[in-house]
Protein backbone atom coordinates (compact mmCIF):
# COMPACT_ATOMS: atom_id res chain seq x y z
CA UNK A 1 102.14 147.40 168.84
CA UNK A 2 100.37 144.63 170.33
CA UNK A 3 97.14 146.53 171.11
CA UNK A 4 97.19 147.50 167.73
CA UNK A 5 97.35 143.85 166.41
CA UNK A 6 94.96 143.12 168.56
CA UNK A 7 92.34 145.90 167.34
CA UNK A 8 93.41 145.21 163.75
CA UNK A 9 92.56 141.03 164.17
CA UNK A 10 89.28 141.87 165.78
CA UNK A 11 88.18 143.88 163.06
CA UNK A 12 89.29 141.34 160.58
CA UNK A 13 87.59 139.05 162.54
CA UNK A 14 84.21 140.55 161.91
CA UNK A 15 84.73 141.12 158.19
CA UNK A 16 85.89 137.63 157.97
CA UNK A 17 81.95 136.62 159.77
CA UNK A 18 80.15 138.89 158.25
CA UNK A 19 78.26 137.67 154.67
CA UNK A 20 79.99 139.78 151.92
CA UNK A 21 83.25 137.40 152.66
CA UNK A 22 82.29 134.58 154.43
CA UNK A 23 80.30 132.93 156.71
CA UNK A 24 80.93 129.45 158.94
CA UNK A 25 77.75 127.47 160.44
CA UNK A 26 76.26 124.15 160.98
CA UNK A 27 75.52 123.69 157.09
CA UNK A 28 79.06 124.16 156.02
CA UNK A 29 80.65 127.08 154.81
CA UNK A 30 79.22 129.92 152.21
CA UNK A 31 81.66 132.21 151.00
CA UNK A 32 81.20 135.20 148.54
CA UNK A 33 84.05 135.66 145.93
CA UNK A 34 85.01 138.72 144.10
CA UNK A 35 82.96 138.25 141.04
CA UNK A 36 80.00 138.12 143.31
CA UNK A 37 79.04 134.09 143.28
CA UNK A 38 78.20 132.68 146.55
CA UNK A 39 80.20 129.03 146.99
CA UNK A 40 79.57 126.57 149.81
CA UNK A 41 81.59 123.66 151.13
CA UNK A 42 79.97 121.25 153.72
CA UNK A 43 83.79 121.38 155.16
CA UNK A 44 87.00 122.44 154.82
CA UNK A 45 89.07 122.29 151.74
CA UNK A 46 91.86 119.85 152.01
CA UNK A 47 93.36 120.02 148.31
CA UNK A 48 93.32 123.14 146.54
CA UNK A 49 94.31 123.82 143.49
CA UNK A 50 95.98 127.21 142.08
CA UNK A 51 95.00 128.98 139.05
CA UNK A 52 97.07 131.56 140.67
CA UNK A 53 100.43 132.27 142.74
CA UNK A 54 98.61 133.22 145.23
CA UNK A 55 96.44 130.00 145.42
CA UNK A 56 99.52 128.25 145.89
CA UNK A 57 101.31 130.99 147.94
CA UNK A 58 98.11 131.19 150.80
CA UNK A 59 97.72 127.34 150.86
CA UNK A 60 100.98 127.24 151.56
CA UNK A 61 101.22 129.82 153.99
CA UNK A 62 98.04 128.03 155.75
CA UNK A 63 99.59 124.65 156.11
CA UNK A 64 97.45 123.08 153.39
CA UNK A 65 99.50 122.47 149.76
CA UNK A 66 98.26 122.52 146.90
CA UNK A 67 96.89 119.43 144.54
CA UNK A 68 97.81 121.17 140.92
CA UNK A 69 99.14 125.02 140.40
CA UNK A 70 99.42 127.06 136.77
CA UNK A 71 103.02 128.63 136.39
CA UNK A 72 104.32 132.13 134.64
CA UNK A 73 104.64 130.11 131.34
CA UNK A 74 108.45 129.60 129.94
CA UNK A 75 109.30 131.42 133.19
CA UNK A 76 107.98 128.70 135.47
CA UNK A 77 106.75 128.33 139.31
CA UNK A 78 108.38 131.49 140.90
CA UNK A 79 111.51 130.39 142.66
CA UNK A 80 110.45 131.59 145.61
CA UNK A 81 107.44 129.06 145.69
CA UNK A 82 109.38 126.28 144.07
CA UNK A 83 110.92 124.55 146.55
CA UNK A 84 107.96 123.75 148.71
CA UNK A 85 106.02 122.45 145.44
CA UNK A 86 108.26 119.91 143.80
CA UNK A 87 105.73 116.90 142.78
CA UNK A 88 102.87 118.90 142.84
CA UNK A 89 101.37 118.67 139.40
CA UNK A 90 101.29 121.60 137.28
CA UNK A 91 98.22 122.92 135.54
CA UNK A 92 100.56 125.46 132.54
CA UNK A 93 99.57 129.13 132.40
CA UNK A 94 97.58 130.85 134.57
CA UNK A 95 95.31 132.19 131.20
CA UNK A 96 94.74 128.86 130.02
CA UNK A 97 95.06 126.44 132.74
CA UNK A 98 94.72 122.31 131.68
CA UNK A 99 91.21 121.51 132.92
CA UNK A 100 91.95 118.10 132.13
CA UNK A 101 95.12 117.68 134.45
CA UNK A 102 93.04 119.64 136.92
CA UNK A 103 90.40 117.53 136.87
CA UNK A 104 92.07 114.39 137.15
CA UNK A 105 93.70 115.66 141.00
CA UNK A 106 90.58 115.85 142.07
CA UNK A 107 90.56 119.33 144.34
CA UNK A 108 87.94 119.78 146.63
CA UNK A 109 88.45 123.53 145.89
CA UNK A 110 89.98 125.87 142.91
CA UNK A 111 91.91 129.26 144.11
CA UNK A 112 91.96 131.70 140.70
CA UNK A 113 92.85 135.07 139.60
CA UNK A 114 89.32 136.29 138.38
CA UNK A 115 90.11 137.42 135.37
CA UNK A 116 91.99 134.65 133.82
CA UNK A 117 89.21 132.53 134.25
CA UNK A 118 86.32 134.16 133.14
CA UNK A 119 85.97 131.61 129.96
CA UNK A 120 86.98 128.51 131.77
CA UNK A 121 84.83 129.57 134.54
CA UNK A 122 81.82 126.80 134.18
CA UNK A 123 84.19 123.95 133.19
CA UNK A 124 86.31 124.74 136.55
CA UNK A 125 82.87 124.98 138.44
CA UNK A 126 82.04 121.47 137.67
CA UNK A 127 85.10 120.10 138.71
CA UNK A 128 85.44 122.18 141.67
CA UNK A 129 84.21 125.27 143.23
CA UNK A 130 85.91 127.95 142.34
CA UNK A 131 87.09 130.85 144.11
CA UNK A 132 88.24 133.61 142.24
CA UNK A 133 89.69 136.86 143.44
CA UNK A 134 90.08 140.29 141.94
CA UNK A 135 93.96 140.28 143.37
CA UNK A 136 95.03 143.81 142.44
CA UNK A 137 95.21 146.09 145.49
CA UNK A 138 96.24 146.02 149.29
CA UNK A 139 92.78 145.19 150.44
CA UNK A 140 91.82 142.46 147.74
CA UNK A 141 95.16 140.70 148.78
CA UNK A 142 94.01 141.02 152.98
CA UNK A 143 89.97 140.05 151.76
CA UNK A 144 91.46 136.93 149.58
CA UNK A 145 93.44 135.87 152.60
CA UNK A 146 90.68 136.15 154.35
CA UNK A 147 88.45 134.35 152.27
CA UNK A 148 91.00 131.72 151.51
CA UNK A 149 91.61 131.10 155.57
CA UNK A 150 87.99 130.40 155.71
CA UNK A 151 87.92 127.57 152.70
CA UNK A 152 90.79 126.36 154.11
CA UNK A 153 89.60 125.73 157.83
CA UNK A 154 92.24 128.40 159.06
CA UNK A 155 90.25 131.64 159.71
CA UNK A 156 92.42 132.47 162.60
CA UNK A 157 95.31 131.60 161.34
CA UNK A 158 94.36 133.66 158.13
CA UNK A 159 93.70 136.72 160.67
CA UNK A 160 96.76 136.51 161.87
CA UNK A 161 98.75 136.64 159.24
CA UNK A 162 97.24 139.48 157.76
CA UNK A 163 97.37 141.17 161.55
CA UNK A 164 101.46 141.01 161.37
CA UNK A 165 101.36 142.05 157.81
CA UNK A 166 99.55 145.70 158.78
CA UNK A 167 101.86 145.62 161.75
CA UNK A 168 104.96 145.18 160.07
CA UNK A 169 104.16 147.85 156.86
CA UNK A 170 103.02 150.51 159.61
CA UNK A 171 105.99 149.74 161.43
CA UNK A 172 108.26 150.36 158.13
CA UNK A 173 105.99 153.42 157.47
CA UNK A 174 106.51 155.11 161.04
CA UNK A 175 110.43 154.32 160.52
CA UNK A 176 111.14 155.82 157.14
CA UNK A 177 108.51 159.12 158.13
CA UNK A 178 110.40 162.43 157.69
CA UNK A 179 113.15 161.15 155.71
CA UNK A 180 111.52 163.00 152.34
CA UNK A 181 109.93 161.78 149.85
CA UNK A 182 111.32 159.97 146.74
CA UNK A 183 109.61 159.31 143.52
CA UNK A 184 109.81 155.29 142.40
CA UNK A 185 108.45 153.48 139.01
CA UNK A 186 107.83 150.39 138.69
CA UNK A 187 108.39 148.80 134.74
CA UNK A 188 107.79 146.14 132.76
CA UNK A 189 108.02 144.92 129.38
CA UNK A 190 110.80 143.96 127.15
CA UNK A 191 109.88 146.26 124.22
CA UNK A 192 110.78 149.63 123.25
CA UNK A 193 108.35 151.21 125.28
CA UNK A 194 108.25 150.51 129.17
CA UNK A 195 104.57 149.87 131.15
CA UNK A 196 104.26 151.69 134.28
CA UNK A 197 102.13 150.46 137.14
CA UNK A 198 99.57 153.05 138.92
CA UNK A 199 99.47 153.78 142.72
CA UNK A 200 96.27 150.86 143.56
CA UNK A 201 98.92 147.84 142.08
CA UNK A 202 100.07 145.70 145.07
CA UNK A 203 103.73 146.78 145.27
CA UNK A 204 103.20 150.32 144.16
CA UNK A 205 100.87 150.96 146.54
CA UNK A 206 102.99 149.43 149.24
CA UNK A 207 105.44 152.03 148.37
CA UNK A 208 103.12 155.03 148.48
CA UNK A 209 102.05 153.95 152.40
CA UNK A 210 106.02 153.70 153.14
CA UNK A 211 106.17 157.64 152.09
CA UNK A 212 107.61 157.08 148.12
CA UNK A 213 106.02 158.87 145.14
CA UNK A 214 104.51 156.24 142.68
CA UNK A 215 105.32 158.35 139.42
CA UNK A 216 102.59 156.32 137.63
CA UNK A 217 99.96 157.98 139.28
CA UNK A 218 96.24 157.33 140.39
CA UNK A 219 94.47 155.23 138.25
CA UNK A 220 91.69 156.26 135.81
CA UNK A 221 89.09 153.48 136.93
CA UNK A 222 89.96 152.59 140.96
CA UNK A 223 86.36 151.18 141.40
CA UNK A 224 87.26 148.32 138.42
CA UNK A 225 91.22 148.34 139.10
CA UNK A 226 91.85 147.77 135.47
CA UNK A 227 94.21 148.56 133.67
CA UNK A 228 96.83 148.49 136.05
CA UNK A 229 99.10 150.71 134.49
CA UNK A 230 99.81 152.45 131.00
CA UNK A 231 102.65 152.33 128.71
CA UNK A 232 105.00 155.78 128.91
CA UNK A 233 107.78 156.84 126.49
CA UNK A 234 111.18 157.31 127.57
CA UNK A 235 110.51 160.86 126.81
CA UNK A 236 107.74 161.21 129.23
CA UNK A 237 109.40 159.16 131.95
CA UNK A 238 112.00 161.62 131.99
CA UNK A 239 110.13 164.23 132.54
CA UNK A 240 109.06 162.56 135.78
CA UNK A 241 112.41 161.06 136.49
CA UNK A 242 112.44 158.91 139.06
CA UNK A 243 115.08 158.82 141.82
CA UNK A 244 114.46 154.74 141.66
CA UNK A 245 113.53 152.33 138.91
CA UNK A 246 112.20 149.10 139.80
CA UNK A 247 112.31 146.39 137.10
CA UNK A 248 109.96 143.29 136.84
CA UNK A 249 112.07 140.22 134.93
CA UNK A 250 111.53 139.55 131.70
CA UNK A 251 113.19 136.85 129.58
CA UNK A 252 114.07 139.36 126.51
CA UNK A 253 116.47 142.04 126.58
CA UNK A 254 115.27 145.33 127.27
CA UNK A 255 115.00 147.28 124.67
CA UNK A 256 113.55 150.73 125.73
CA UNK A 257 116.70 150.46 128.11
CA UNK A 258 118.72 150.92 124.59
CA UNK A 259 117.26 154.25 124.15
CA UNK A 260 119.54 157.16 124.09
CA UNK A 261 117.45 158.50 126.51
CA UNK A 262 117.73 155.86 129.35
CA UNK A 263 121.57 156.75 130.27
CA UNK A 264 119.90 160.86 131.49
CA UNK A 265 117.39 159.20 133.77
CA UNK A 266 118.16 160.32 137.14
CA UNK A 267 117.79 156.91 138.59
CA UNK A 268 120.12 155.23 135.69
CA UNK A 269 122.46 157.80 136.67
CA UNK A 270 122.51 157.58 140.21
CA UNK A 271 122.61 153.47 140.11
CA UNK A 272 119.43 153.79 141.31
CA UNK A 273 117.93 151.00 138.64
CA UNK A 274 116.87 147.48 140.21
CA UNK A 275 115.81 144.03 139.45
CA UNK A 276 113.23 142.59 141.70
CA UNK A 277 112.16 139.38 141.22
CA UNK A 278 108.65 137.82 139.48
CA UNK A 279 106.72 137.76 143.13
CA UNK A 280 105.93 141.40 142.73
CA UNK A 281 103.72 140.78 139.36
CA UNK A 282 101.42 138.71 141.60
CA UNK A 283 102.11 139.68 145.19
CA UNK A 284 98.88 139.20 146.83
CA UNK A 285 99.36 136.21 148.84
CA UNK A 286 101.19 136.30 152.32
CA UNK A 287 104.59 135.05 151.63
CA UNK A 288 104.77 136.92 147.97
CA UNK A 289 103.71 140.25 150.50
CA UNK A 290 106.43 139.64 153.00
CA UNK A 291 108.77 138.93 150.64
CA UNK A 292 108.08 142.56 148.69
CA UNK A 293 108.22 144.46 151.79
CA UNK A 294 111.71 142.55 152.49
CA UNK A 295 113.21 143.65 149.41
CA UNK A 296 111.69 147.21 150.13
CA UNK A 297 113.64 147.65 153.47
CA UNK A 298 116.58 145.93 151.64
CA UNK A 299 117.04 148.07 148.93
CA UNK A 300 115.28 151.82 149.97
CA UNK A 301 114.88 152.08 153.68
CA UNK A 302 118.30 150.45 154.72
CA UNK A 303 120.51 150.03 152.09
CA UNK A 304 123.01 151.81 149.92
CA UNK A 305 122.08 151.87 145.92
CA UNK A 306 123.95 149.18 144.20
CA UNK A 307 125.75 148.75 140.72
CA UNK A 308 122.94 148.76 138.00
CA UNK A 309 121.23 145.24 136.73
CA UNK A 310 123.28 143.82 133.48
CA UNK A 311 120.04 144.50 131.48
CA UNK A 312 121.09 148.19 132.09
């Protein structure tokens, strides 16, 4: 295990130097984000901000907090993040982040999901450069850590982190090998029709490398990574019926769960229906990562099913 660490952090190493991701020299440092804009800072950040989870999540995670961070809306900072930010100011919703509140903490750098702020994108670059990430799959979430390590002054640190990660999912992968393979769905959505995540999503692909079935299948556009799912009728989901169910929260009742169809779903049946929490919607960063694959072991590779959420 530890020669593979150590093969894994050498090749992270050089991806980390080489100039697609990001580069340290005598002039500063010149990174390349996932839009394809080339930022430089003469030196390390030392107050991010988060127009992201995972800006706050990796800053975190690399000993730097952040200045300002957007939130999930009437649903908040994720718990799981909460505790560790208390005081820090708080920039609203990740889609339409207060550029005035952000500008008046003064960040030497701005950590973004790319595709919230593709409109905003100028007005952030002139208070800050901006960094903005792609955040979908496996790989964007170990090139953003990356990436961030660098900005941050922690590119070994960084490496490391994203060293124990592989270890630990190939660890969890070798364990659960030969025990058969069970199909899992990951939902959303509090209307009468549930969304389904493909196989590249964060969490779903996890799943797939521990040896589960993803019923929500490849997706149509992997080179773009959106959409990142589709939304399936009750009907059709039983025809793929699941031997799990994984539920994202939502604030509103459920209402494809009041189908008559629900209470035949193999998974329903079999109390095979869970509840995980908001960090697998954005999962990218280290601690949101660690936190998924703890809840995998938890509740597929080591545990018993458990009574049904209430929502159910």
């Amino acid at each position: 295990m530890a020669c593979l660490r150590n093969r894994i952090a050498k090749i992270l190493i050089i991806v980390l130097l080489s100039p697609a991701s990001g580069l340290a020299d005598d002039s500063g440092i010149r990174l390349t984000d996932d839009r394809g804009k080339t930022l430089r800072l003469s030196e390390p950040a030392t107050r991010p901000a988060a127009i992201s989870t995972f800006g706050a999540d990796v800053a975190l995670a690399l000993s730097t907090p952040p200045v300002a961070v957007t939130d999930y809306g009437i649903q908040g900072i994720p718990d799981y993040l909460a505790s560790e930010l208390t005081g820090v100011h708080g920039l609203g919703p990740r889609h339409q982040p207060n550029l005035e509140v952000l500008s008046s903490v003064r960040p030497d750098l701005v950590i973004a999901i790319g595709r919230y702020t593709e409109k905003d994108g100028d007005q952030i670059e002139a208070i800050a450069p901006l960094l903005a990430l792609d955040l979908i799959t496996v790989q964007d979430s170990l090139r953003a850590v990356e990436l961030a390590g660098q900005a941050l002054g922690a590119p070994a640190k960084a490496t490391e982190l994203n060293a124990r990660f592989l270890d630990r999912l190939q660890a969890l992968a070798k364990g659960n090998k030969g025990k058969g393979t069970e199909t899992v769905a990951l939902l959303t959505s509090g209307s009468e029709t549930p969304f389904v995540y493909y196989d590249h999503f964060l969490p779903t692909a996890l799943l797939e490398r521990l040896g589960f079935d993803n019923v929500g299948g490849k997706p149509p556009n992997p080179d773009s990574g959106i959409p990142l799912g589709y939304r399936i009728s009750l009907e059709a989901l039983l025809e793929l019926n699941p031997d799990t169910i994984l539920l994202l929260p939502t604030r509103r009742q459920r209402a494809f769960t009041m189908n008559p169809i629900w209470p035949y779903l193999k998974a329903v049946r079999n109390n095979g229906v869970y509840e995980v929490p908001q960090y697998w919607k954005e999962g990218a960063g280290p601690i949101a990562r660690e936190r998924i694959l703890d809840d995998i072991q938890r509740l597929l590779l080591t545990s018993a099913p458990t009574e049904p959420t209430n929502d159910e």
